[in-house]
N, C-alpha and C. Protein backbone atom coordinates (compact mmCIF):
# COMPACT_ATOMS: atom_id res chain seq x y z
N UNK A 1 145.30 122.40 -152.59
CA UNK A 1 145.13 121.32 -151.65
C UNK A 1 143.67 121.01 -151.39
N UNK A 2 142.93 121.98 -151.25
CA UNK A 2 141.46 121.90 -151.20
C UNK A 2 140.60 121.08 -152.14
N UNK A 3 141.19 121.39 -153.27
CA UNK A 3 140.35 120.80 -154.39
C UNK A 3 140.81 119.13 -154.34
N UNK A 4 142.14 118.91 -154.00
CA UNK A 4 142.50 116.74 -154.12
C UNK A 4 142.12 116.57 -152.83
N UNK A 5 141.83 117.27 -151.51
CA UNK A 5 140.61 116.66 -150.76
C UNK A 5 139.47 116.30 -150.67
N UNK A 6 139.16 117.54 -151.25
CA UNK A 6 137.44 117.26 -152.06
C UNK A 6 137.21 115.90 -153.14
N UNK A 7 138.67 115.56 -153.96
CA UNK A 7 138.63 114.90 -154.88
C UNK A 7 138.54 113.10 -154.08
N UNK A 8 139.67 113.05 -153.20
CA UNK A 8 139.73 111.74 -152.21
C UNK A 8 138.54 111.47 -151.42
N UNK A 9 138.10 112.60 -151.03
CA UNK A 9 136.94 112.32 -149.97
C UNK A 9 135.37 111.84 -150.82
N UNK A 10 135.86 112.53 -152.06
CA UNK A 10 134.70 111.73 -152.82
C UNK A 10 134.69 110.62 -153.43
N UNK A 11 136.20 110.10 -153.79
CA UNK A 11 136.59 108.65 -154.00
C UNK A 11 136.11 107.49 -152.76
N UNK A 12 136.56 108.60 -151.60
CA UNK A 12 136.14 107.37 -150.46
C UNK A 12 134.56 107.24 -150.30
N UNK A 13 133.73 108.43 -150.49
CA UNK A 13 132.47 108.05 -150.72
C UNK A 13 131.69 107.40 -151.54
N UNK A 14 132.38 106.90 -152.71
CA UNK A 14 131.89 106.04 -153.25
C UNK A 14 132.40 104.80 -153.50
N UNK A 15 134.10 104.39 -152.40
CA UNK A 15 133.77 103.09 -152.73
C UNK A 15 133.08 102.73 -151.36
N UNK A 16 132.78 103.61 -150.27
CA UNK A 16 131.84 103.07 -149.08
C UNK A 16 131.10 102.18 -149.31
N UNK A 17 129.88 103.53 -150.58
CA UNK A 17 128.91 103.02 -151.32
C UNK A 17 129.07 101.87 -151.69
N UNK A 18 129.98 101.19 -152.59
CA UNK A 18 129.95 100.79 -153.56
C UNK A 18 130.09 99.02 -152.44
N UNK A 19 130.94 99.39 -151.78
CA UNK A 19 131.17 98.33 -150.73
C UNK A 19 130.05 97.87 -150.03
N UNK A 20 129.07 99.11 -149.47
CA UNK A 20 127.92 98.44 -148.55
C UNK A 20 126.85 97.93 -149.33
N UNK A 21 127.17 98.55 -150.59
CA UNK A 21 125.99 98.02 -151.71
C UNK A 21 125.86 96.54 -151.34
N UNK A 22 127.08 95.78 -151.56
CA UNK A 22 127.08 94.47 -151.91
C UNK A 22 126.71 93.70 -150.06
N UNK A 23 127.70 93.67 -149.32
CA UNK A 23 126.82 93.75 -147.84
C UNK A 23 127.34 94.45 -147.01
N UNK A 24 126.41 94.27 -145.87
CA UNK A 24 126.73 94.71 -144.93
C UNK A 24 128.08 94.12 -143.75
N UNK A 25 129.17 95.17 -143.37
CA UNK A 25 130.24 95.37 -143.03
C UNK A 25 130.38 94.75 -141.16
N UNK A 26 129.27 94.94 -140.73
CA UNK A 26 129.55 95.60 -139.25
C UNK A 26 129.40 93.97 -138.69
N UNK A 27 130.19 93.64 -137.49
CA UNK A 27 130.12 92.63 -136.86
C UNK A 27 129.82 92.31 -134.88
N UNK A 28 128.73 91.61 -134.52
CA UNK A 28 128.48 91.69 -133.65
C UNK A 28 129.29 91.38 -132.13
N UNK A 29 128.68 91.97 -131.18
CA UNK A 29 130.00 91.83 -130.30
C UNK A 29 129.29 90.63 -129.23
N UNK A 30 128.11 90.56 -129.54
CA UNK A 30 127.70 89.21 -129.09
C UNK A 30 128.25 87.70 -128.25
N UNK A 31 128.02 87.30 -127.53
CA UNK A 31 129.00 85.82 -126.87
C UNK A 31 128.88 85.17 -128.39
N UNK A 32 127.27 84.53 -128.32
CA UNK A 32 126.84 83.37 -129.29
C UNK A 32 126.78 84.00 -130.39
N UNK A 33 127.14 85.07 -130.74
CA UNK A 33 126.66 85.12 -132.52
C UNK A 33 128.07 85.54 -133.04
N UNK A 34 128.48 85.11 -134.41
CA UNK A 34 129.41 84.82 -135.27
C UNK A 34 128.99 85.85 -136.56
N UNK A 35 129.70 86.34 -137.09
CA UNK A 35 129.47 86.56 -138.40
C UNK A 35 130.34 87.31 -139.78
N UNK A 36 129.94 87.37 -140.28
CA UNK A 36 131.26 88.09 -141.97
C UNK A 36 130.41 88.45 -142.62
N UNK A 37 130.98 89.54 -144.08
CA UNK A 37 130.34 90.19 -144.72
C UNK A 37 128.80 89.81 -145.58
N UNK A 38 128.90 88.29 -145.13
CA UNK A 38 127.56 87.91 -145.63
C UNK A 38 126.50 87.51 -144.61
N UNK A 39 127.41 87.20 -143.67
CA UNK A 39 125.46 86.45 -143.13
C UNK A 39 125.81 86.46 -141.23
N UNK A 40 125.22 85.93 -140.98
CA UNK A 40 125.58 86.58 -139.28
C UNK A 40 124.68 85.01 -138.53
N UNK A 41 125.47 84.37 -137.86
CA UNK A 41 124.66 82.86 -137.48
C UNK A 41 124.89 83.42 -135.37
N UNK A 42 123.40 82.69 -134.81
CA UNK A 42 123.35 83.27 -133.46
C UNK A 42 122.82 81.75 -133.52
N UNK A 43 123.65 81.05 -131.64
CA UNK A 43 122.52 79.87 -131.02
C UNK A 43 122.73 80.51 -129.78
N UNK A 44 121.83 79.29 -129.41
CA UNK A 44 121.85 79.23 -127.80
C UNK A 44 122.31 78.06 -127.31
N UNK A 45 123.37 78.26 -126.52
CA UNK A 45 124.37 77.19 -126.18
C UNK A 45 124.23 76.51 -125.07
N UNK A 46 123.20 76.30 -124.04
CA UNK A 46 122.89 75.49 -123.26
C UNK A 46 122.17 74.21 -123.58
N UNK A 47 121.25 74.42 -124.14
CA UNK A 47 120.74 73.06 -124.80
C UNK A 47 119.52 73.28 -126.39
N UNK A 48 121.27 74.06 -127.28
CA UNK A 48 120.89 74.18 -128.40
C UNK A 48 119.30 74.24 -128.69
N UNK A 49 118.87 75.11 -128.20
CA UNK A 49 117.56 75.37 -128.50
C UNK A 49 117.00 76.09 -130.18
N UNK A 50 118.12 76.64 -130.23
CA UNK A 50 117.56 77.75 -131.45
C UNK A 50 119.08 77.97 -132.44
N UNK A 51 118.79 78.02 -133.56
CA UNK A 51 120.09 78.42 -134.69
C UNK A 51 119.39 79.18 -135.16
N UNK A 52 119.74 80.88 -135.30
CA UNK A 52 119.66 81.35 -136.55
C UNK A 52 120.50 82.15 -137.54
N UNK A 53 119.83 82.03 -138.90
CA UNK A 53 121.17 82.83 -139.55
C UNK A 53 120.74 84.14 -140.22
N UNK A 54 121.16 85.19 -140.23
CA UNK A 54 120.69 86.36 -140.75
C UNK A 54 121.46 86.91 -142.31
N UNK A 55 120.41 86.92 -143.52
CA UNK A 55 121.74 87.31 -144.78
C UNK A 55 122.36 88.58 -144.07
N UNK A 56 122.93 89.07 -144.54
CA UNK A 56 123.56 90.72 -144.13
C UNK A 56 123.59 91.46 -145.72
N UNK A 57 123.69 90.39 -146.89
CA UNK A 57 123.99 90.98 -148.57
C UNK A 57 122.84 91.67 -149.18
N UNK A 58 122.88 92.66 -149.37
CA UNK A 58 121.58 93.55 -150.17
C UNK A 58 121.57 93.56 -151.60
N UNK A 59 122.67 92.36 -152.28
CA UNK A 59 122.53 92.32 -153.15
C UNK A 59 121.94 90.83 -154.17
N UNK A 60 120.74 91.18 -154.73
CA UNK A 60 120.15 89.41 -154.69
C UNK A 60 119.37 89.55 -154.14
N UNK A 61 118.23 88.35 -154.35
CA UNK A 61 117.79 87.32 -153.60
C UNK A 61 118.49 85.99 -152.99
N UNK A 62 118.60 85.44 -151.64
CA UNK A 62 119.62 84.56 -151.52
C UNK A 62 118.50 83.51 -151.09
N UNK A 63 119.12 82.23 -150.49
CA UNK A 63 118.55 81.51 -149.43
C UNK A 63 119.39 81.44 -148.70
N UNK A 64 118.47 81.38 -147.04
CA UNK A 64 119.20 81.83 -145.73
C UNK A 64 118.88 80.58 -145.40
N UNK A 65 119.51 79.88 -144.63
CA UNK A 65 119.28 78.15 -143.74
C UNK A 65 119.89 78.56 -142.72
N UNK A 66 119.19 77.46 -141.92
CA UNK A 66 119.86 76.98 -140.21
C UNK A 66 119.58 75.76 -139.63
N UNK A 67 119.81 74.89 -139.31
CA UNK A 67 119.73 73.86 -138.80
C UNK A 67 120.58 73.41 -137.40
N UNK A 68 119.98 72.57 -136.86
CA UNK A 68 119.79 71.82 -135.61
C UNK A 68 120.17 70.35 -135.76
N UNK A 69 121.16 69.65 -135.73
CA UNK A 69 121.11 68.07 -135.70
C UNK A 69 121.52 67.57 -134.32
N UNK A 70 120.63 66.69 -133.88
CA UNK A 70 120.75 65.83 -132.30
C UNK A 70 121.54 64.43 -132.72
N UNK A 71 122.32 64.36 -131.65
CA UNK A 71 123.03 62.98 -132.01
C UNK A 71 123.05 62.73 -130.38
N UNK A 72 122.99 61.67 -130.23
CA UNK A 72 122.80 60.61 -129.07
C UNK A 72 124.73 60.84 -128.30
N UNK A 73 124.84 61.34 -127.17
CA UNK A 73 126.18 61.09 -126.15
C UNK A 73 126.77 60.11 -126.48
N UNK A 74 128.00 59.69 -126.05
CA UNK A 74 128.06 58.79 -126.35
C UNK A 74 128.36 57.57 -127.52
N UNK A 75 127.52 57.79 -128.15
CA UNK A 75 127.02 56.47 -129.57
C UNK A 75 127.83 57.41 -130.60
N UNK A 76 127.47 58.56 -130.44
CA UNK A 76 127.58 60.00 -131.68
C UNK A 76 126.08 59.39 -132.68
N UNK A 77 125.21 58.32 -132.03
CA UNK A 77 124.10 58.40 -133.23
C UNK A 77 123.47 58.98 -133.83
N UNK A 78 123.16 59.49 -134.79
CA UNK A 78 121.97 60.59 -135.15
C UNK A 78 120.63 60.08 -134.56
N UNK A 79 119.71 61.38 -133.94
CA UNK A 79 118.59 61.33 -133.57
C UNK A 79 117.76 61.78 -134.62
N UNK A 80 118.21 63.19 -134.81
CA UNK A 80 116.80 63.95 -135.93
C UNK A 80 117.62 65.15 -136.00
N UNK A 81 116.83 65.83 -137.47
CA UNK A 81 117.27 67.19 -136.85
C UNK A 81 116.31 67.92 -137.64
N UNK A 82 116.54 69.30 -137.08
CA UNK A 82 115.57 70.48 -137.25
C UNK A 82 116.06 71.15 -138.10
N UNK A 83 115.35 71.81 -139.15
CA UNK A 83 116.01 72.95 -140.31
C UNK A 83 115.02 73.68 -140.38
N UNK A 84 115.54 75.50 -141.11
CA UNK A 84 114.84 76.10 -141.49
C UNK A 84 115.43 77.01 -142.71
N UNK A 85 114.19 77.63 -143.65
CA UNK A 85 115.05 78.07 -144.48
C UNK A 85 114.03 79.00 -144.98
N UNK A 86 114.83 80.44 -145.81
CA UNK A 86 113.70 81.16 -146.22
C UNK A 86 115.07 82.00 -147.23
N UNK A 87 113.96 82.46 -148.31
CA UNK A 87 114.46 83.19 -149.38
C UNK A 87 113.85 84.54 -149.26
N UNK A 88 115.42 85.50 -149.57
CA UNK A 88 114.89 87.23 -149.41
C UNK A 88 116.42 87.71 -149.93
N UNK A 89 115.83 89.26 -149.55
CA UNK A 89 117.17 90.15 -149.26
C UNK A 89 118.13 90.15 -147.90
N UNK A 90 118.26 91.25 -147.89
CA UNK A 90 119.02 91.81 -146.69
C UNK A 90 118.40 91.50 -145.74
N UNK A 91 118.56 91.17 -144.33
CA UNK A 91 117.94 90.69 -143.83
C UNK A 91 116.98 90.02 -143.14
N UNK A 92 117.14 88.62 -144.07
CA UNK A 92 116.50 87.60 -144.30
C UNK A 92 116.89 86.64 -143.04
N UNK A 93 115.87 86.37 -142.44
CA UNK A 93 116.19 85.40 -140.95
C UNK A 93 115.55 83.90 -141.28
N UNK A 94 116.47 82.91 -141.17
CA UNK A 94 116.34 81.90 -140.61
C UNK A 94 116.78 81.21 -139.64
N UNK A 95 115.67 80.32 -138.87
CA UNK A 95 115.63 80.01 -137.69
C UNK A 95 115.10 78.55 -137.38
N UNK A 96 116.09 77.37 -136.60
CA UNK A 96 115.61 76.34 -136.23
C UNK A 96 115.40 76.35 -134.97
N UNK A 97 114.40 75.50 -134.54
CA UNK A 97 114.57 75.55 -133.03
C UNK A 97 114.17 74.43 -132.71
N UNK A 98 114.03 73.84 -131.25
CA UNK A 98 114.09 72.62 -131.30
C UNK A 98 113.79 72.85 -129.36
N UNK A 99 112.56 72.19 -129.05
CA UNK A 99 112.85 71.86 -127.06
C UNK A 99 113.23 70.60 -126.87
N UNK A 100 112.81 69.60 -127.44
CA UNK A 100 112.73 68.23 -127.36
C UNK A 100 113.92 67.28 -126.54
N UNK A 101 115.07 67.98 -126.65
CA UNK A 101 116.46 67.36 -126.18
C UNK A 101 117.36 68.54 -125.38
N UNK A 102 117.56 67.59 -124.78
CA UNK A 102 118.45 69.10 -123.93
C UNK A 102 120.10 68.18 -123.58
N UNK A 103 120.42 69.38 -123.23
CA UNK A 103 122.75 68.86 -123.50
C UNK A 103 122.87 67.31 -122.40
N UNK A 104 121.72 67.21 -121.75
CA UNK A 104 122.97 65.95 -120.84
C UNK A 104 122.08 64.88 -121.59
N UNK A 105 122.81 64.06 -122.53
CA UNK A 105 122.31 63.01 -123.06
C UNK A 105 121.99 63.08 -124.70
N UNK A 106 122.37 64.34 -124.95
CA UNK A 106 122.85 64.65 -126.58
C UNK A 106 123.41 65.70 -126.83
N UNK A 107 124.41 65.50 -127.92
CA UNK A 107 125.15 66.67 -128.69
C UNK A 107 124.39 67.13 -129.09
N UNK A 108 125.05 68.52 -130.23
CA UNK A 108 123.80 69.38 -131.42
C UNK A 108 125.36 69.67 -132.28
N UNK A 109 124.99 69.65 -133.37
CA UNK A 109 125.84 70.24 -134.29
C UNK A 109 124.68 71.40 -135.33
N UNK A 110 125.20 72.56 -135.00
CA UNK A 110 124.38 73.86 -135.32
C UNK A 110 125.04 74.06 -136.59
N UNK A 111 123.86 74.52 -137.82
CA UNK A 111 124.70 75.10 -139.04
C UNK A 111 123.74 76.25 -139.63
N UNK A 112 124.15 77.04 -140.05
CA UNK A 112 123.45 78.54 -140.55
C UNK A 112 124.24 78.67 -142.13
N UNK A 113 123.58 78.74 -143.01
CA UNK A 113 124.19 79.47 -144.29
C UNK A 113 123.34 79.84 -145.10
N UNK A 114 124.60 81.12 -146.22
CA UNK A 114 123.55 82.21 -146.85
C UNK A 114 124.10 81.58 -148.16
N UNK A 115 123.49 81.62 -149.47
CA UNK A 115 123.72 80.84 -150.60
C UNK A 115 124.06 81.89 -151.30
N UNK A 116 124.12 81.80 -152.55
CA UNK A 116 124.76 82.83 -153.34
C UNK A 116 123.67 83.10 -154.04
N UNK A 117 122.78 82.63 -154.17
CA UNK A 117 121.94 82.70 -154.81
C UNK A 117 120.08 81.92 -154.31
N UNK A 118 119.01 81.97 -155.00
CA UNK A 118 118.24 80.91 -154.78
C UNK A 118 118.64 79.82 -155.15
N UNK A 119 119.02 79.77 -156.26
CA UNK A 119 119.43 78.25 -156.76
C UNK A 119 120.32 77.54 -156.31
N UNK A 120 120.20 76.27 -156.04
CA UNK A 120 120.68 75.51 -155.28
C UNK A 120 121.87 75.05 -155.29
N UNK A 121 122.27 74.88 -157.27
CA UNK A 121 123.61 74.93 -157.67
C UNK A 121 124.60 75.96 -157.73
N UNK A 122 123.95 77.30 -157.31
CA UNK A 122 125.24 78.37 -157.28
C UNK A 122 126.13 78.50 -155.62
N UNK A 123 126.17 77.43 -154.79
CA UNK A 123 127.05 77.50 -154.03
C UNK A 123 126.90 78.27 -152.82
N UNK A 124 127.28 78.67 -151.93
CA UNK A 124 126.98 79.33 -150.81
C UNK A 124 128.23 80.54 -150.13
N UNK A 125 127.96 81.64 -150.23
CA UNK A 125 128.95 82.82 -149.87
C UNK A 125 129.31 82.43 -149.00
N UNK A 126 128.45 82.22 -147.42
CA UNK A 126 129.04 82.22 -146.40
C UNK A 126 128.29 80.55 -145.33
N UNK A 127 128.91 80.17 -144.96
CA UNK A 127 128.01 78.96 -143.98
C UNK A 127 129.16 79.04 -142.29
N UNK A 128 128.26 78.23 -141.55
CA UNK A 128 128.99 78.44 -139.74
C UNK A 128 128.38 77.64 -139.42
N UNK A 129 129.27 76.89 -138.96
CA UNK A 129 128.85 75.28 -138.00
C UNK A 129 129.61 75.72 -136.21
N UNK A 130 128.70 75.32 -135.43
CA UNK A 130 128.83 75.24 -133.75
C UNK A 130 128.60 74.27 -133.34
N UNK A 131 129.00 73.70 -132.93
CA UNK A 131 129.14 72.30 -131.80
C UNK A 131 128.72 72.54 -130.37
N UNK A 132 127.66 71.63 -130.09
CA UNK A 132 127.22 72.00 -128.68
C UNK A 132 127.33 70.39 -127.93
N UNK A 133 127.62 70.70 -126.84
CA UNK A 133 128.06 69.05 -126.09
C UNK A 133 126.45 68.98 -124.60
C-alpha cells in the first residue's frame, strides 16, 4: 500500500506542476476584481477611474490591455476613451485610468484582456467587460 501512495502522490505532484506551469489557479475574493485561469481584471466603480488587468499565465509572452470608454447619459454618445497596454509574462499589469468624468453625467464601459500571444492575430485567452452607470 505504501509504495501506490508514494506512486499517486507523485502523479498528483506533477500534474500540480504541470497545471501551474501554464497559469496561475487562485482567484480573488475582492468586491471589484474578477478573474480565471488567465488574467485577473480590477476597477473602481464609483466613477470608473481606473481598469486594470493582470496576465496570471507564465507561459509566453502575452499582451495585457485595459481600457476605459466614456459615453455621454442619456445620448449613450461616445466621448473618448482611455487604453492601456503592455507586453510580458506572468504578471504583467495593465492599467487605464481616467479623472476627467465622473458617474453623474456619463457611463464607462471597462474592458481588460490577456491575448494569447503578442501577436495580434492569435486571439485572446481571456477578456472582461464591466459596465459602470
Amino acid at each position: 500500500m505504501t509504495k501506490v501512495r508514494k506512486i499517486v502522490a507523485a502523479i498528483m505532484v506533477v500534474t500540480t506542476l504541470a497545471t501551474s506551469a501554464v497559469c496561475n489557479l487562485t482567484a480573488s475574493a475582492a468586491p471589484n476584481v474578477v478573474s480565471d485561469s488567465y488574467g485577473a481584471f480590477e476597477w473602481e466603480s464609483s466613477n470608473a477611474a481606473y481598469a486594470k488587468t493582470t496576465n496570471l499565465c507564465s507561459s509566453g509572452t502575452r499582451t495585457t490591455s485595459a481600457s476605459i470608454t466614456v459615453y455621454k447619459d442619456n445620448t449613450g454618445a461616445y466621448v473618448t476613451a482611455y487604453y492601456a497596454s503592455k507586453n510580458g509574462g506572468y504578471g504583467t499589469i495593465a492599467r487605464a485610468s481616467q479623472s476627467s468624468y465622473k458617474s453623474n453625467g456619463y457611463n464607462f464601459k471597462m474592458y481588460g484582456a490577456v491575448s494569447n500571444s503578442t501577436n495580434s492575430s492569435a486571439g485572446l485567452a481571456t477578456s472582461f467587460v464591466k459596465y459602470v452607470n
